[in-house]
N, C-alpha and C. Protein backbone atom coordinates (compact mmCIF):
# COMPACT_ATOMS: atom_id res chain seq x y z
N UNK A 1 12.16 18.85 -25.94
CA UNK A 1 11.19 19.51 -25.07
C UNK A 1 11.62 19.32 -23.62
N UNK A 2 11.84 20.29 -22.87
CA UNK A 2 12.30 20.37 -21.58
C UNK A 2 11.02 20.21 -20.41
N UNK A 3 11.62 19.03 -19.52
CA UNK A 3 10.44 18.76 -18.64
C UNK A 3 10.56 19.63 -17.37
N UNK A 4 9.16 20.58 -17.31
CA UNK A 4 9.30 21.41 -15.78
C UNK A 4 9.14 20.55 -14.53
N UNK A 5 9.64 21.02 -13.14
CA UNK A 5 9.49 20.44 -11.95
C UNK A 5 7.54 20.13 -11.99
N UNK A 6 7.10 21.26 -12.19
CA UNK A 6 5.41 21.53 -12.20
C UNK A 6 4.94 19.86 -13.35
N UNK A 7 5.82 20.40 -14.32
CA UNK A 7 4.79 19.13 -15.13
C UNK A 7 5.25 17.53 -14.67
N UNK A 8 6.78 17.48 -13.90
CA UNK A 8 7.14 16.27 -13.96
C UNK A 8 6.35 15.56 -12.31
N UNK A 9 5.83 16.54 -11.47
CA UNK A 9 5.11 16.44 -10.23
C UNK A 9 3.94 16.13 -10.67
N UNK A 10 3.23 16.65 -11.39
CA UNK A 10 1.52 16.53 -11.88
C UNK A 10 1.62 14.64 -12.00
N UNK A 11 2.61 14.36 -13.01
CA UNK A 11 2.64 12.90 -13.64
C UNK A 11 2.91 11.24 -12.46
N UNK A 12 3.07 12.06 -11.54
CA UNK A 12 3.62 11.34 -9.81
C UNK A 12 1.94 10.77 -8.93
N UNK A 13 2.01 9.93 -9.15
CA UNK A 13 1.20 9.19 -7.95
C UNK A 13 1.50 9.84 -6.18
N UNK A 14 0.97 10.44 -5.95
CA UNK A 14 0.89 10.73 -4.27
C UNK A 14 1.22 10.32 -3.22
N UNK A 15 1.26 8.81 -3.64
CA UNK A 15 2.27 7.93 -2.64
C UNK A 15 3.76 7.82 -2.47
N UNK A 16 4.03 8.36 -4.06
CA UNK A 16 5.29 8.95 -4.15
C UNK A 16 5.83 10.41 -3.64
N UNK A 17 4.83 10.93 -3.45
CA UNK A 17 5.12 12.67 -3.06
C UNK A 17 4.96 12.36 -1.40
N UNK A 18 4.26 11.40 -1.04
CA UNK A 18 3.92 11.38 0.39
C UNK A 18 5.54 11.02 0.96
N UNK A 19 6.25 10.22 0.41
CA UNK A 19 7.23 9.66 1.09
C UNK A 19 7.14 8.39 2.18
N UNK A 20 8.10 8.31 2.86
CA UNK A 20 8.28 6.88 3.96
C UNK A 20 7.35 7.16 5.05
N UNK A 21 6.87 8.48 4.72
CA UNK A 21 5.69 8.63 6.54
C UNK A 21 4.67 8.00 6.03
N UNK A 22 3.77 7.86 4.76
CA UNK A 22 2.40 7.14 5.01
C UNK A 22 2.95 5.15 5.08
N UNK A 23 4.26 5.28 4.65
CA UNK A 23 4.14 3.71 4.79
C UNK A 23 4.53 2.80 5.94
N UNK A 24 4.34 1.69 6.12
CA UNK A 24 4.23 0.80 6.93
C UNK A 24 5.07 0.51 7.66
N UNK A 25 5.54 0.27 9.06
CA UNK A 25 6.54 0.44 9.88
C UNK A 25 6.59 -1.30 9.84
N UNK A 26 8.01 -1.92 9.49
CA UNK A 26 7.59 -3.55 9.45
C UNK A 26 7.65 -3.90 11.27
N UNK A 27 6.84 -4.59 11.35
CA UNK A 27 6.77 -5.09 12.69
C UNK A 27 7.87 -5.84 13.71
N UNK A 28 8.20 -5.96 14.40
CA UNK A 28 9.16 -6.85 14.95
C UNK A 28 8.95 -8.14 14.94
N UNK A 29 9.62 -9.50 14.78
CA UNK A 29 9.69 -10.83 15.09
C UNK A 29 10.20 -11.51 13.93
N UNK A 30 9.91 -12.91 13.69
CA UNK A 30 9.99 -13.67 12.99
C UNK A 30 8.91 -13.69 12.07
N UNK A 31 9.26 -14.22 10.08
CA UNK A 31 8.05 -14.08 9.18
C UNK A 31 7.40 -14.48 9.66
N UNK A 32 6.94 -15.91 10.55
CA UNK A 32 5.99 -16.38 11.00
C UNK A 32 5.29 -15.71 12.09
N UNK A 33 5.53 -14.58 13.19
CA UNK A 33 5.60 -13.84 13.98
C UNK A 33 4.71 -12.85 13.43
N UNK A 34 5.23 -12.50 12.38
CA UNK A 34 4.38 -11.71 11.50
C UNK A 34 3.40 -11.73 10.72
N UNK A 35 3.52 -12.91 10.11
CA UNK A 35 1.93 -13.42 9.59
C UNK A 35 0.74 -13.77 10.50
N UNK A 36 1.14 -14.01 12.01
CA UNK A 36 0.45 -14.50 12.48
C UNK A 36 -0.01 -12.63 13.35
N UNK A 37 0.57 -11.55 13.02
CA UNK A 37 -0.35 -10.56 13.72
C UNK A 37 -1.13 -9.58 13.36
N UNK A 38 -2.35 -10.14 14.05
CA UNK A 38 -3.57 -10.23 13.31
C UNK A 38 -3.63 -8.07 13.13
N UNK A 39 -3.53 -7.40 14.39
CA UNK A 39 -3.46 -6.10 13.93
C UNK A 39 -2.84 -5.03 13.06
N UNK A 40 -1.40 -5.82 12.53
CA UNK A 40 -0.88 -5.19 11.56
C UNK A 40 -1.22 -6.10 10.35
N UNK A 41 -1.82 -6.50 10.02
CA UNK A 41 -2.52 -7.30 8.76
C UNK A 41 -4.42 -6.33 8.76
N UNK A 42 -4.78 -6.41 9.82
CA UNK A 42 -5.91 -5.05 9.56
C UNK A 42 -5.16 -3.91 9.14
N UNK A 43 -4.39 -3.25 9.62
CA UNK A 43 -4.29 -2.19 9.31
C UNK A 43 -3.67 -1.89 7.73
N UNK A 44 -3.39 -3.21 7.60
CA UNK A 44 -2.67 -3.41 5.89
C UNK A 44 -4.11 -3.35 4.87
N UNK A 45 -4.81 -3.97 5.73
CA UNK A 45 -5.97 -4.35 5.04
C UNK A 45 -7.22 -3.31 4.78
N UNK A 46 -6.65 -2.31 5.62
CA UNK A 46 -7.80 -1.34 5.85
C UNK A 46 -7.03 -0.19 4.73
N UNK A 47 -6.09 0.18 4.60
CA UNK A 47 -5.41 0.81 3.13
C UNK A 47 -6.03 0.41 2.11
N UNK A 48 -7.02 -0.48 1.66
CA UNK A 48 -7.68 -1.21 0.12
C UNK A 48 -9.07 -0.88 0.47
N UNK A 49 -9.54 0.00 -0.62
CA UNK A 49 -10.93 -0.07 -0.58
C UNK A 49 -11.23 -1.00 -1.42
N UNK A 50 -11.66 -2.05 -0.74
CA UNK A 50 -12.30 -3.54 -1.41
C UNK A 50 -13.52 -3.31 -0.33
N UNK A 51 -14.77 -4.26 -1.32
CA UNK A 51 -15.79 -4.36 0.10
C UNK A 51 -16.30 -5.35 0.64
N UNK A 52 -16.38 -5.59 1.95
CA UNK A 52 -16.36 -7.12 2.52
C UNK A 52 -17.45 -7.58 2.00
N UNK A 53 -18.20 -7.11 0.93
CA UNK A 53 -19.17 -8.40 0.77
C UNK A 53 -18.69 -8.85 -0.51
N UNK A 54 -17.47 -8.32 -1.68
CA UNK A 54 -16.88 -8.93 -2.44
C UNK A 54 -15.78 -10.14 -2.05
N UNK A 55 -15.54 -10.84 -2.63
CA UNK A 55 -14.41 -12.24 -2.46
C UNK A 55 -13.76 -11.94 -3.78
N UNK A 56 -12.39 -11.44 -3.92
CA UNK A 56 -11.68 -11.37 -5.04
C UNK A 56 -10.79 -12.57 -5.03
N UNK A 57 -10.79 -13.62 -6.06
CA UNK A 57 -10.60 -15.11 -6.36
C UNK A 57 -9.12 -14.97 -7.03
N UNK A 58 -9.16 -13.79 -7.90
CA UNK A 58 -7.97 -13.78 -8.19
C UNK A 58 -6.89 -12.85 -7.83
N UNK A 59 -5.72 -13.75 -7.33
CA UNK A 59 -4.91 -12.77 -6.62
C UNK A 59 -3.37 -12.50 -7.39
N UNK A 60 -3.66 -13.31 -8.92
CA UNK A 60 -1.96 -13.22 -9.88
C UNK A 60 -2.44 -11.57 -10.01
N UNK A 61 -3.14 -10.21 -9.83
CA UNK A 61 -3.24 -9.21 -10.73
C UNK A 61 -3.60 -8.38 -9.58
N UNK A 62 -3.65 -7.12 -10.14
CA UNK A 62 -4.63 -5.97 -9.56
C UNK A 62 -6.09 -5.82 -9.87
N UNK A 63 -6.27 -6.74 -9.55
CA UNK A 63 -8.41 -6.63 -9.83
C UNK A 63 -8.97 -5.27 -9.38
């Protein structure tokens, strides 16, 4: 059975069709440089619809 462009696109997550523009530009400095800035960690953080009045405990998975 031959796979069309149409059916093999349908089966693609969006983040994959979006490409390198929706993702994250890594920041300049050192890892520590980087953990420590606080606005590109919001803006990481603001990509997850989680809601601040949940506390997710576990972090081995995708909860």
């Amino acid at each position: 059975m031959a796979l069309s462009r149409r059916a093999m696109l349908t089966g693609l997550p969006l983040s994959l069709m979006a490409g390198p523009a929706t993702a994250l530009a890594r920041p300049a400095g050192t890892p520590v440089q980087i953990a420590h800035d606080e606005p590109f960690w919001r803006t990481v953080a603001s990509r997850f619809r989680v809601s601040p009045d949940f506390v997710n405990l576990e972090n081995g998975s995708s909860a």
